[in-house]
ModelCIF file with pLDDT and N, C-alpha, C, O atoms, coordinates in Angstrom:
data_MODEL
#
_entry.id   MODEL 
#
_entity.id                         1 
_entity.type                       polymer 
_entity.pdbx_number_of_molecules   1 
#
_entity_poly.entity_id                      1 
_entity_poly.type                           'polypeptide(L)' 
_entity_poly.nstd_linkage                   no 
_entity_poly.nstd_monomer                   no 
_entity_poly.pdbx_seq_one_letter_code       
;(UNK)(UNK)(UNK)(UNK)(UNK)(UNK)(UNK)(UNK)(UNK)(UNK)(UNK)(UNK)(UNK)(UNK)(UNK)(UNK)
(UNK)(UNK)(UNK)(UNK)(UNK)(UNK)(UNK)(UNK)(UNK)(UNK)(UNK)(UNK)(UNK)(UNK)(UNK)(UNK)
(UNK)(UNK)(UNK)(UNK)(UNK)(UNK)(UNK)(UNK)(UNK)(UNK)(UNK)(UNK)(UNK)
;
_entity_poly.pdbx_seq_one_letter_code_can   XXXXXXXXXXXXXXXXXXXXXXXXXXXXXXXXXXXXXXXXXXXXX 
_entity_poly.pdbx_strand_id                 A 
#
loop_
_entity_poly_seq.entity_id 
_entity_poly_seq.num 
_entity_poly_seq.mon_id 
_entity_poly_seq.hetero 
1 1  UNK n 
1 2  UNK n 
1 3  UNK n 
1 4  UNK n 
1 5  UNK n 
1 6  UNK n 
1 7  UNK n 
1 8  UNK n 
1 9  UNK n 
1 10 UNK n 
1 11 UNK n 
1 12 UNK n 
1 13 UNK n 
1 14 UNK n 
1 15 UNK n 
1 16 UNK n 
1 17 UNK n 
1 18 UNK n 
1 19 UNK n 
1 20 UNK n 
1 21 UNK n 
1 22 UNK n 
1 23 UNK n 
1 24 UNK n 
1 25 UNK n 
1 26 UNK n 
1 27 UNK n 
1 28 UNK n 
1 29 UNK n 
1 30 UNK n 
1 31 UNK n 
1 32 UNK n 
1 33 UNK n 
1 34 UNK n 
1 35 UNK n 
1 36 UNK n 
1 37 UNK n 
1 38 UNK n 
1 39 UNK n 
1 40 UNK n 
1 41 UNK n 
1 42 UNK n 
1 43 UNK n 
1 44 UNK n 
1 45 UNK n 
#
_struct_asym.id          A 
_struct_asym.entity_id   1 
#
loop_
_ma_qa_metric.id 
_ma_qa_metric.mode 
_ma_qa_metric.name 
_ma_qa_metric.software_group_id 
_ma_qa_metric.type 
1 global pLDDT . pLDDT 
2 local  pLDDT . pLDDT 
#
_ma_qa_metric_global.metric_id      1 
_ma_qa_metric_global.metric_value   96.00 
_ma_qa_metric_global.model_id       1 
_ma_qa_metric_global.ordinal_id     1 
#
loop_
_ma_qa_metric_local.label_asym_id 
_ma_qa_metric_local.label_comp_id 
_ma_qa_metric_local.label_seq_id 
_ma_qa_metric_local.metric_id 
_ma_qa_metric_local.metric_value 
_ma_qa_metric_local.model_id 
_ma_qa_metric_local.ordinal_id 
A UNK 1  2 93.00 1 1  
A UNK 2  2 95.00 1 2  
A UNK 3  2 97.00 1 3  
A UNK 4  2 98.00 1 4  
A UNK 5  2 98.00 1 5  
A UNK 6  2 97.00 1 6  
A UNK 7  2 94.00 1 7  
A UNK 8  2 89.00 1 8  
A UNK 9  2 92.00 1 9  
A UNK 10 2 94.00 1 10 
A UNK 11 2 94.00 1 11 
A UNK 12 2 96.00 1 12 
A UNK 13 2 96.00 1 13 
A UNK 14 2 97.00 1 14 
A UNK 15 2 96.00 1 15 
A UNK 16 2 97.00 1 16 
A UNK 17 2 97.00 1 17 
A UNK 18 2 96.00 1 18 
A UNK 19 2 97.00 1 19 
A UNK 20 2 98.00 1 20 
A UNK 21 2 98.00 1 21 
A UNK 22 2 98.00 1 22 
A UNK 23 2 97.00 1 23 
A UNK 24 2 96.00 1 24 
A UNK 25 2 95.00 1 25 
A UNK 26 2 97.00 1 26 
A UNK 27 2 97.00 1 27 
A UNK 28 2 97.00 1 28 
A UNK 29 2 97.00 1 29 
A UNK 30 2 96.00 1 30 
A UNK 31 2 96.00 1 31 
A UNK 32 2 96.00 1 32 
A UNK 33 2 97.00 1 33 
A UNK 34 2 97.00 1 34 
A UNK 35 2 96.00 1 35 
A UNK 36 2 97.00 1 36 
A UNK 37 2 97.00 1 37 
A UNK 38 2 97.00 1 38 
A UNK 39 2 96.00 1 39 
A UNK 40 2 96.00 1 40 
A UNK 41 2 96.00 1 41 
A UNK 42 2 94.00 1 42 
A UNK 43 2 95.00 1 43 
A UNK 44 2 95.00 1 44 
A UNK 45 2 96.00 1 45 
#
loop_
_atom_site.group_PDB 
_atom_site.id 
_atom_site.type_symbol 
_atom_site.label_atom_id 
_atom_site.label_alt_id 
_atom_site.label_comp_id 
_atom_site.label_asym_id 
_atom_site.label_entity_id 
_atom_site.label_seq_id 
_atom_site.pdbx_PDB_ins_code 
_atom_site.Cartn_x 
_atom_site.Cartn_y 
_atom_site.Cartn_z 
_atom_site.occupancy 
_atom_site.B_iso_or_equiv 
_atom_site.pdbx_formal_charge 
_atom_site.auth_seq_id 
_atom_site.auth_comp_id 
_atom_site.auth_asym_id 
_atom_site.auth_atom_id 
_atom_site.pdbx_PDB_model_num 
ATOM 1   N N  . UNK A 1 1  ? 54.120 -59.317 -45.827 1.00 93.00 ? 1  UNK A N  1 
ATOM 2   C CA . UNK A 1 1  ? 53.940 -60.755 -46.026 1.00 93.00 ? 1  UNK A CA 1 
ATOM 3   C C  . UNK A 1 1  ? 52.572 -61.187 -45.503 1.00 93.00 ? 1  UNK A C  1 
ATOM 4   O O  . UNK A 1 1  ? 52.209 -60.801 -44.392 1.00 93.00 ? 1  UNK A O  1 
ATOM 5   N N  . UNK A 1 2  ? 52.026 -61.740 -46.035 1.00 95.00 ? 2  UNK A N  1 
ATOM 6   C CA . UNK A 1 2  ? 50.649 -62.474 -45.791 1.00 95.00 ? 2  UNK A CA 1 
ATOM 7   C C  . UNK A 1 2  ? 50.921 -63.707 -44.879 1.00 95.00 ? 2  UNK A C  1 
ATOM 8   O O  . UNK A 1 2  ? 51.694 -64.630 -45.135 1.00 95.00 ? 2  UNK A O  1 
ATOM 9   N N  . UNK A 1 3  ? 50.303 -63.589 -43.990 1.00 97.00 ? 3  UNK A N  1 
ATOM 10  C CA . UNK A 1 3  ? 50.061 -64.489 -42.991 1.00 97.00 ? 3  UNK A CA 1 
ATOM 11  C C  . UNK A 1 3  ? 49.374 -65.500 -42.906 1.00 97.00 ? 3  UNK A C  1 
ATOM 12  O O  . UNK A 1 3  ? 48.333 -64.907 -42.625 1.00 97.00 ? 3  UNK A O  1 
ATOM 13  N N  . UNK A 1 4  ? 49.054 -66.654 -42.916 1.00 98.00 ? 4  UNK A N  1 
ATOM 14  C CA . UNK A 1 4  ? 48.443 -67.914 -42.941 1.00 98.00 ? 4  UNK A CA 1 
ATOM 15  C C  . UNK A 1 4  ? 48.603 -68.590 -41.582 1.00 98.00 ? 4  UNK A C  1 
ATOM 16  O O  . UNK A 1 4  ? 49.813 -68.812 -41.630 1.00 98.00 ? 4  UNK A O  1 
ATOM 17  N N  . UNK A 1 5  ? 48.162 -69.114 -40.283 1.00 98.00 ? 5  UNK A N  1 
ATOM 18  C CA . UNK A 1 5  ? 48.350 -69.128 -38.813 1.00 98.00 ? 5  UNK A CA 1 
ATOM 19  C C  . UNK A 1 5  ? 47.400 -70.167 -38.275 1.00 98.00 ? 5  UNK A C  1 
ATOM 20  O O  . UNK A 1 5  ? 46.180 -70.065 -38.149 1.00 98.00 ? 5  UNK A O  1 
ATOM 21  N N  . UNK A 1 6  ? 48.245 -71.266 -37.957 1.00 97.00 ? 6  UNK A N  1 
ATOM 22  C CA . UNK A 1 6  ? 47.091 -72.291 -36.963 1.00 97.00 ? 6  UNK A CA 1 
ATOM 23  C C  . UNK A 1 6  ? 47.215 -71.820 -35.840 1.00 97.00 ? 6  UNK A C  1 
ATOM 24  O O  . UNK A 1 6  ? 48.209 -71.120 -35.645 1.00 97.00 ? 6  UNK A O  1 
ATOM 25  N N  . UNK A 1 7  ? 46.184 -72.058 -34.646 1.00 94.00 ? 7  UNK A N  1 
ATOM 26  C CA . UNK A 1 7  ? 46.585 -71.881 -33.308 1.00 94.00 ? 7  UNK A CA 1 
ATOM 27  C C  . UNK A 1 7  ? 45.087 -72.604 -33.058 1.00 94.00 ? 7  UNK A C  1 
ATOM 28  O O  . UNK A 1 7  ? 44.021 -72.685 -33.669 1.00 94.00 ? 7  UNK A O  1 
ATOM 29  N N  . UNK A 1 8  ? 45.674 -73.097 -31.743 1.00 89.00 ? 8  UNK A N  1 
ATOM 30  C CA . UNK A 1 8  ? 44.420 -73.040 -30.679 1.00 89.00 ? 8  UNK A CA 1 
ATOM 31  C C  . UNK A 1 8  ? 44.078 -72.504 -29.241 1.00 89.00 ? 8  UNK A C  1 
ATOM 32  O O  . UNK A 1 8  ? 43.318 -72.748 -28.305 1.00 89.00 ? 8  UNK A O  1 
ATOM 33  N N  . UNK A 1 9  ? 45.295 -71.441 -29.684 1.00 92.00 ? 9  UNK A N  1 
ATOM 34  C CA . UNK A 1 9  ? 45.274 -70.251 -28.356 1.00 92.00 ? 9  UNK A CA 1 
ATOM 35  C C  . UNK A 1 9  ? 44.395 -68.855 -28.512 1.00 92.00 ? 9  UNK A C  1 
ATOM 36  O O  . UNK A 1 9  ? 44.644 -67.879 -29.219 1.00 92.00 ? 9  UNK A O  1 
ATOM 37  N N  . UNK A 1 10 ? 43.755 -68.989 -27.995 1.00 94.00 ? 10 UNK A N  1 
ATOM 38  C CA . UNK A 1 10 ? 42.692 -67.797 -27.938 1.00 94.00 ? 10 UNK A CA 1 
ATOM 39  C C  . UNK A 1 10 ? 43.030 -66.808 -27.983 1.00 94.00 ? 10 UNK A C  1 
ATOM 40  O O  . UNK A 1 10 ? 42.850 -66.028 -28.919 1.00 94.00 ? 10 UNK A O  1 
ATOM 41  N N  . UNK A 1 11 ? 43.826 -66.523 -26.582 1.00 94.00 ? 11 UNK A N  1 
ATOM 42  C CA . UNK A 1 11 ? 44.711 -64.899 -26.369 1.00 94.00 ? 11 UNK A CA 1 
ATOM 43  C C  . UNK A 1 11 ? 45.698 -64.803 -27.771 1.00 94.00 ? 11 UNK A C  1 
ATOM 44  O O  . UNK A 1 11 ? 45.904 -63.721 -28.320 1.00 94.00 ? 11 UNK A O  1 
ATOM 45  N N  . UNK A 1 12 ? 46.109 -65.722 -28.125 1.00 96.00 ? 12 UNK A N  1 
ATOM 46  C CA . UNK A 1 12 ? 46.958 -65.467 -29.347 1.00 96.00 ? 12 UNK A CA 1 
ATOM 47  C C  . UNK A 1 12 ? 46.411 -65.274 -30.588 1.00 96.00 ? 12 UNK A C  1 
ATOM 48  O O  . UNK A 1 12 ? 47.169 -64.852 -31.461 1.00 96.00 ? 12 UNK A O  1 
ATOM 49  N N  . UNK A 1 13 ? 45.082 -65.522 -30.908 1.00 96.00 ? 13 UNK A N  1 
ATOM 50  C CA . UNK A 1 13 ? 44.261 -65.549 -31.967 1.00 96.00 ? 13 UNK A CA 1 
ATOM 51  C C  . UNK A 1 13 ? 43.928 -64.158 -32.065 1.00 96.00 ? 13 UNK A C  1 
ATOM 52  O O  . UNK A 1 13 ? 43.940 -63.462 -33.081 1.00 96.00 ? 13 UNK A O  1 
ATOM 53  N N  . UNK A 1 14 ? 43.537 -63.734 -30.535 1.00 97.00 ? 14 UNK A N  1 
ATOM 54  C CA . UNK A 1 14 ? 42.946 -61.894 -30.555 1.00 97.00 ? 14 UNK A CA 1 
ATOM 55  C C  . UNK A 1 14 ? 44.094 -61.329 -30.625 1.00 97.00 ? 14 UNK A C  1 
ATOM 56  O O  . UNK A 1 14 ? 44.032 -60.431 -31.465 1.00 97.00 ? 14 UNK A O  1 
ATOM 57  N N  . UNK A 1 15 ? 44.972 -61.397 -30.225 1.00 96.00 ? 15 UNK A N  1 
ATOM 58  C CA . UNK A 1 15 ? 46.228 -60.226 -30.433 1.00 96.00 ? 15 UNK A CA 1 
ATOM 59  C C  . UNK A 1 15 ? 46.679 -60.638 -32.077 1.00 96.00 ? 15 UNK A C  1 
ATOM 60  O O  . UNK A 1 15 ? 47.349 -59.778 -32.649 1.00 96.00 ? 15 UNK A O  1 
ATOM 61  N N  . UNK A 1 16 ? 46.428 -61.594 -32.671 1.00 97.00 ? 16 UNK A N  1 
ATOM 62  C CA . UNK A 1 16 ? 47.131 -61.151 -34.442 1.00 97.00 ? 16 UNK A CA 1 
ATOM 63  C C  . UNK A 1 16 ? 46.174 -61.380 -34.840 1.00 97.00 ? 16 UNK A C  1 
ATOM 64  O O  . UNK A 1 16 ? 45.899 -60.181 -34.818 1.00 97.00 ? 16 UNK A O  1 
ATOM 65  N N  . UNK A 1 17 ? 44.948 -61.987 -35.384 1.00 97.00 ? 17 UNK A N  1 
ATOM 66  C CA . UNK A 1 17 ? 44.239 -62.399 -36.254 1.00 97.00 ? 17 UNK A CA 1 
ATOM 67  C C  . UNK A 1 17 ? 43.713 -61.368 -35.914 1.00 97.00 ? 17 UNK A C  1 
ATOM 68  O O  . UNK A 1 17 ? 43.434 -60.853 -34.831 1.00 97.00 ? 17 UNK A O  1 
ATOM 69  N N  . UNK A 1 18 ? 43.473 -60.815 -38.099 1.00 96.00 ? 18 UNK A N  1 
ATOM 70  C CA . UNK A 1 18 ? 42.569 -60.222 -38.756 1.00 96.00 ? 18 UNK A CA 1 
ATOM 71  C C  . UNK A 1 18 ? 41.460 -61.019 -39.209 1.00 96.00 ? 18 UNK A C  1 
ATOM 72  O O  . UNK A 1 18 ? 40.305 -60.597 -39.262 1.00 96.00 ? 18 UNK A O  1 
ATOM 73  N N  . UNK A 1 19 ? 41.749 -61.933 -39.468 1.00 97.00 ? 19 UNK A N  1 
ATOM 74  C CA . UNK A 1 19 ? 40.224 -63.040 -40.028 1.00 97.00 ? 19 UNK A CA 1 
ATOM 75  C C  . UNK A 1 19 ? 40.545 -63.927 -39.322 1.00 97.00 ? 19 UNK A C  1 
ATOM 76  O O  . UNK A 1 19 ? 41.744 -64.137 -39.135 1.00 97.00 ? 19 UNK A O  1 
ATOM 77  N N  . UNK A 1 20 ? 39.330 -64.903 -38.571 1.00 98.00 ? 20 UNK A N  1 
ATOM 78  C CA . UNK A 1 20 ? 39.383 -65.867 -38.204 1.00 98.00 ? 20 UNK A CA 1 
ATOM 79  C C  . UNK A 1 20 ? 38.914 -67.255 -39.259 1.00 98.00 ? 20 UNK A C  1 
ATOM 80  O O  . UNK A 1 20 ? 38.098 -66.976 -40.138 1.00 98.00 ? 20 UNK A O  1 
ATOM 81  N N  . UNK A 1 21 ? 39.308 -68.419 -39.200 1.00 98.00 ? 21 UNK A N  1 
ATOM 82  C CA . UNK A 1 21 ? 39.063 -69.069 -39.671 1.00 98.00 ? 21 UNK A CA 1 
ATOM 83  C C  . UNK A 1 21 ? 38.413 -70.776 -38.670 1.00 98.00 ? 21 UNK A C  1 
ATOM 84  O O  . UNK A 1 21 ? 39.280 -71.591 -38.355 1.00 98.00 ? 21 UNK A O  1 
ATOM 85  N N  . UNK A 1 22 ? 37.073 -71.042 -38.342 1.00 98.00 ? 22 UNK A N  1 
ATOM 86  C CA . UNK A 1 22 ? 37.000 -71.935 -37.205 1.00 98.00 ? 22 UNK A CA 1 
ATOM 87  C C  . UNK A 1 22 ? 36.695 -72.841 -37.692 1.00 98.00 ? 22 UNK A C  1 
ATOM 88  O O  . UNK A 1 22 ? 35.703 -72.916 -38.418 1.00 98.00 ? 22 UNK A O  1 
ATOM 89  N N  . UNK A 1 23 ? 37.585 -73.929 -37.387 1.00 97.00 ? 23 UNK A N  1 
ATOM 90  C CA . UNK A 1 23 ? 37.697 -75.376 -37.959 1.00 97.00 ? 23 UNK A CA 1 
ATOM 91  C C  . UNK A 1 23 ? 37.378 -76.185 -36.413 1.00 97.00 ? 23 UNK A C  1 
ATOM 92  O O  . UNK A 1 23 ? 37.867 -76.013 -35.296 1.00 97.00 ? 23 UNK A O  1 
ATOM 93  N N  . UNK A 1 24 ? 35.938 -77.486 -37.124 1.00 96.00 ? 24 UNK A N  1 
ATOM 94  C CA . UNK A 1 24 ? 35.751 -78.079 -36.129 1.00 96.00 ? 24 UNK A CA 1 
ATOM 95  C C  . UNK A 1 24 ? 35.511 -79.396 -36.894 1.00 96.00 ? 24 UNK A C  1 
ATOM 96  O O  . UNK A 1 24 ? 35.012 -79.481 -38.017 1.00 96.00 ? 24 UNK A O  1 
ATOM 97  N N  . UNK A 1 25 ? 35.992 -80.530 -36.023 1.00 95.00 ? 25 UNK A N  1 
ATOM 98  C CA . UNK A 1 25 ? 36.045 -81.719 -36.506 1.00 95.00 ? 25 UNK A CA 1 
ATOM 99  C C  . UNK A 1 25 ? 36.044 -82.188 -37.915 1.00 95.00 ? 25 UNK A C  1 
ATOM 100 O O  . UNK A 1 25 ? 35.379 -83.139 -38.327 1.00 95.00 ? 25 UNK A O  1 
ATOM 101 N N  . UNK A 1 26 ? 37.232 -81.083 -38.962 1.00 97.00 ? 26 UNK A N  1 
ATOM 102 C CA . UNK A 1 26 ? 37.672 -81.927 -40.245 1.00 97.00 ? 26 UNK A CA 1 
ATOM 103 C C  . UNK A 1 26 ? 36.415 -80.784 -41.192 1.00 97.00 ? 26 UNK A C  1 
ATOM 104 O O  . UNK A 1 26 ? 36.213 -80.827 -42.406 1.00 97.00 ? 26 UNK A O  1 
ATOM 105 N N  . UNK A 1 27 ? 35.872 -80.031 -40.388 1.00 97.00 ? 27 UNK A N  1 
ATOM 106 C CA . UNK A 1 27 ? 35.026 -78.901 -41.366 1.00 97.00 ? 27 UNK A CA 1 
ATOM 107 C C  . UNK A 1 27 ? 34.843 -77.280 -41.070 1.00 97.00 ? 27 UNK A C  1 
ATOM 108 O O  . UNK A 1 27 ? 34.661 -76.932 -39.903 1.00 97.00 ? 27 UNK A O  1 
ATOM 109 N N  . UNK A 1 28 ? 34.874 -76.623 -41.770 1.00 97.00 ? 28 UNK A N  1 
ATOM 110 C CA . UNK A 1 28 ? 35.037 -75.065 -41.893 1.00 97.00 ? 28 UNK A CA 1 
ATOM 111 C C  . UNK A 1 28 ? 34.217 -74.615 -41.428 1.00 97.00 ? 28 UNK A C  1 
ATOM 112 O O  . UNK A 1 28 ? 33.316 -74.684 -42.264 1.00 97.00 ? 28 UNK A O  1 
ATOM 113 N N  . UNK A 1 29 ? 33.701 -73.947 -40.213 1.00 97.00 ? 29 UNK A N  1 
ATOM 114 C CA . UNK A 1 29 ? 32.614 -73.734 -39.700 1.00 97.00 ? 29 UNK A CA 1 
ATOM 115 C C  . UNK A 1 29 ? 31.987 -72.236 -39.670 1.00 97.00 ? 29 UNK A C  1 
ATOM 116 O O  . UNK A 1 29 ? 30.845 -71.783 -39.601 1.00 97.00 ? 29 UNK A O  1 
ATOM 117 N N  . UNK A 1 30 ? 33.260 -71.703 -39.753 1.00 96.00 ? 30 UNK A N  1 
ATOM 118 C CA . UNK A 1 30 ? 33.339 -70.072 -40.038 1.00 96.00 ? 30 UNK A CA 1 
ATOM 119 C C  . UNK A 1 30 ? 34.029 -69.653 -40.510 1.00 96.00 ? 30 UNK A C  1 
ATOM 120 O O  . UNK A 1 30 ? 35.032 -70.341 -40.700 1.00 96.00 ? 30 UNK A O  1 
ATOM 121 N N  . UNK A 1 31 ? 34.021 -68.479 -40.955 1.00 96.00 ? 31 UNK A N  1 
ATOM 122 C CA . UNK A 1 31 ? 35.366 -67.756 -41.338 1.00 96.00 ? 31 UNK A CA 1 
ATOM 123 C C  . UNK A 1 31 ? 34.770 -66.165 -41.341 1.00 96.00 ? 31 UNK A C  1 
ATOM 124 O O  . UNK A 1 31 ? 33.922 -65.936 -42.203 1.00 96.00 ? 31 UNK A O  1 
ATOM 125 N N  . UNK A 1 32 ? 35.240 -64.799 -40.233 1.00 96.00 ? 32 UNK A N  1 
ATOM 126 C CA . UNK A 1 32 ? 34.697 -63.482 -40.227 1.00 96.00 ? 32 UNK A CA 1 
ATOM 127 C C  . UNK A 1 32 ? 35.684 -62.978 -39.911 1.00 96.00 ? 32 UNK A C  1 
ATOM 128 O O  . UNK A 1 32 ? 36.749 -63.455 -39.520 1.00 96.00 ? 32 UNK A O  1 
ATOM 129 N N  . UNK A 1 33 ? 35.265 -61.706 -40.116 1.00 97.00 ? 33 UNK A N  1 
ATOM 130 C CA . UNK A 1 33 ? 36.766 -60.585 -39.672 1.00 97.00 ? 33 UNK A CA 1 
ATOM 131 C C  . UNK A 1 33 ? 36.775 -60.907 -37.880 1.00 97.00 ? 33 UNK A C  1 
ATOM 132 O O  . UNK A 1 33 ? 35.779 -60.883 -37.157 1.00 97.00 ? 33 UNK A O  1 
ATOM 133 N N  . UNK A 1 34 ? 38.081 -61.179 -37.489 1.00 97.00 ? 34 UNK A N  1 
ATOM 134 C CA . UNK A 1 34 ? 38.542 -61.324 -35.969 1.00 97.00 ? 34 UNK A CA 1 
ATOM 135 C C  . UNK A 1 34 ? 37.439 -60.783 -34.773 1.00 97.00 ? 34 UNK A C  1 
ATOM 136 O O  . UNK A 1 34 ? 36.987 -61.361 -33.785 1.00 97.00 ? 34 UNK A O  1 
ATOM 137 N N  . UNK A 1 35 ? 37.231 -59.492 -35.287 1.00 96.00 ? 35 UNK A N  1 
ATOM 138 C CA . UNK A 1 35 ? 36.176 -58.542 -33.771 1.00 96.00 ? 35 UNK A CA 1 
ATOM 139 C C  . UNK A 1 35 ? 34.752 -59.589 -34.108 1.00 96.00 ? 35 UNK A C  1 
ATOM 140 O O  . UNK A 1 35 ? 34.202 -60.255 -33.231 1.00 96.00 ? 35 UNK A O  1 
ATOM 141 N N  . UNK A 1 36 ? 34.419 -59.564 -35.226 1.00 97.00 ? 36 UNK A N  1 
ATOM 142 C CA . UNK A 1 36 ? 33.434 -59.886 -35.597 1.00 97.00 ? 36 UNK A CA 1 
ATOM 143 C C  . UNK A 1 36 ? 33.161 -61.142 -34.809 1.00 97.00 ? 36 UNK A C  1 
ATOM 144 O O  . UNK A 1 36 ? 32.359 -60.961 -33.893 1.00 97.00 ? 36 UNK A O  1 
ATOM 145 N N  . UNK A 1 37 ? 33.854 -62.984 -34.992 1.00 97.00 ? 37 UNK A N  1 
ATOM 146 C CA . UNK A 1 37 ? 33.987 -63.925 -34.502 1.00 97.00 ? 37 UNK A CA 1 
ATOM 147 C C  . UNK A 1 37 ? 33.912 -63.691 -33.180 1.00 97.00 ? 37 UNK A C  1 
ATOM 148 O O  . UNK A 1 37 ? 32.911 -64.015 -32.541 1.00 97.00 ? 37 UNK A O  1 
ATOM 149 N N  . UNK A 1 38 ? 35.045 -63.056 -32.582 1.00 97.00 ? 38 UNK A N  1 
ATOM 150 C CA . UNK A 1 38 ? 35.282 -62.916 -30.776 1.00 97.00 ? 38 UNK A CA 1 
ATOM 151 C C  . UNK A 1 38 ? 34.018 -62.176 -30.560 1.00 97.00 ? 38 UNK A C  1 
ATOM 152 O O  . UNK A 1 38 ? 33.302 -62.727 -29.723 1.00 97.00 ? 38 UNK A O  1 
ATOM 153 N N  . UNK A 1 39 ? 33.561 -61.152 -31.040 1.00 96.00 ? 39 UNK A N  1 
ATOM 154 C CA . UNK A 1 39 ? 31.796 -60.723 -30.541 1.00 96.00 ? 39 UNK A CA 1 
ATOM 155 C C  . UNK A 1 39 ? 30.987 -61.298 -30.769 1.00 96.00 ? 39 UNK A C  1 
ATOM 156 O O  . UNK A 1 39 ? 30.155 -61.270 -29.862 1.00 96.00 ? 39 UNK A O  1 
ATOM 157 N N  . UNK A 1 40 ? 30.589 -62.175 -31.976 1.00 96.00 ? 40 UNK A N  1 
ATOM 158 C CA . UNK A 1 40 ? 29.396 -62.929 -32.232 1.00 96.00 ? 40 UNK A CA 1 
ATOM 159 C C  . UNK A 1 40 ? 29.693 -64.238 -32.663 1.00 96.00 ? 40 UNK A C  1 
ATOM 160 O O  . UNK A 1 40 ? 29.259 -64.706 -33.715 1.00 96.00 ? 40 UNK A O  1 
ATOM 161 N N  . UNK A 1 41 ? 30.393 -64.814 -31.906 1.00 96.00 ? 41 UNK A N  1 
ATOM 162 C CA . UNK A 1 41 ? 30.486 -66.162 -32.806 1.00 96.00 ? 41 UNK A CA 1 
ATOM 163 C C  . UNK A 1 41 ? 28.732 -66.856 -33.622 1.00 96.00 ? 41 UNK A C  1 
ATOM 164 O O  . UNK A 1 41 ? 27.749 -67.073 -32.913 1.00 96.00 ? 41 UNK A O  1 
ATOM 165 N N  . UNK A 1 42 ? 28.737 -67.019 -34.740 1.00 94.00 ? 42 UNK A N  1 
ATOM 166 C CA . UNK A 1 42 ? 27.791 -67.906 -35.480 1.00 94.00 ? 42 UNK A CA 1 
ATOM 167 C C  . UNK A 1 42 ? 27.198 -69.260 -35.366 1.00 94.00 ? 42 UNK A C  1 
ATOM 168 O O  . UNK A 1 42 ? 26.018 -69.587 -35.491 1.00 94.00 ? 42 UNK A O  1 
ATOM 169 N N  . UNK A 1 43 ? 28.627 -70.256 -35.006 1.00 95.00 ? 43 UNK A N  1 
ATOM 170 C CA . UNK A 1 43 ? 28.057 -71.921 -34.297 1.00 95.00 ? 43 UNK A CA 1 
ATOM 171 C C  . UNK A 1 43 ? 28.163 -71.689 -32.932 1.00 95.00 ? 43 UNK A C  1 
ATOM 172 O O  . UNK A 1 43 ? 28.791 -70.847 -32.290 1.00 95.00 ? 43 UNK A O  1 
ATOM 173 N N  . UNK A 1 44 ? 27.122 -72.972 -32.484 1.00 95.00 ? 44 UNK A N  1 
ATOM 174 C CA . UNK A 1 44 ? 26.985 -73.505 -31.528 1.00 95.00 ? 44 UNK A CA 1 
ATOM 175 C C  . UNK A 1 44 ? 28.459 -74.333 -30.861 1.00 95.00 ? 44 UNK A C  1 
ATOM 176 O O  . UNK A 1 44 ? 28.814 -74.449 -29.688 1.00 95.00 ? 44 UNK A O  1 
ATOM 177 N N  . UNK A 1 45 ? 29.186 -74.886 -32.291 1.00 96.00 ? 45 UNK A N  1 
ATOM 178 C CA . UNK A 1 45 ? 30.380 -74.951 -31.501 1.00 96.00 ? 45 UNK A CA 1 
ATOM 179 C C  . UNK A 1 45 ? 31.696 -74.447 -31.416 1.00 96.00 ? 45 UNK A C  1 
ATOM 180 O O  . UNK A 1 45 ? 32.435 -74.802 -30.497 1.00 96.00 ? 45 UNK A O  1 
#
């Protein structure tokens, strides 16, 4: 089953998320494979 997942728990984001998706104030700010985000995040926020 394909997974689709809000959270705004961190530790919970790294233990399941394969892709992250980072939503900030009503806009899509990122979206990378999980290691990728938690090592390099792209925004400033």
């Amino acid at each position: 089953t394909k997974i689709i997942m809000a959270t705004h728990d961190l530790a919970q984001a790294r233990r399941l998320a394969g892709e992250i998706v980072f939503m900030h104030q009503g806009a899509m700010l990122e979206s990378s494979a999980a290691e990728e985000f938690f090592g390099d995040p792209k925004s400033p926020q």
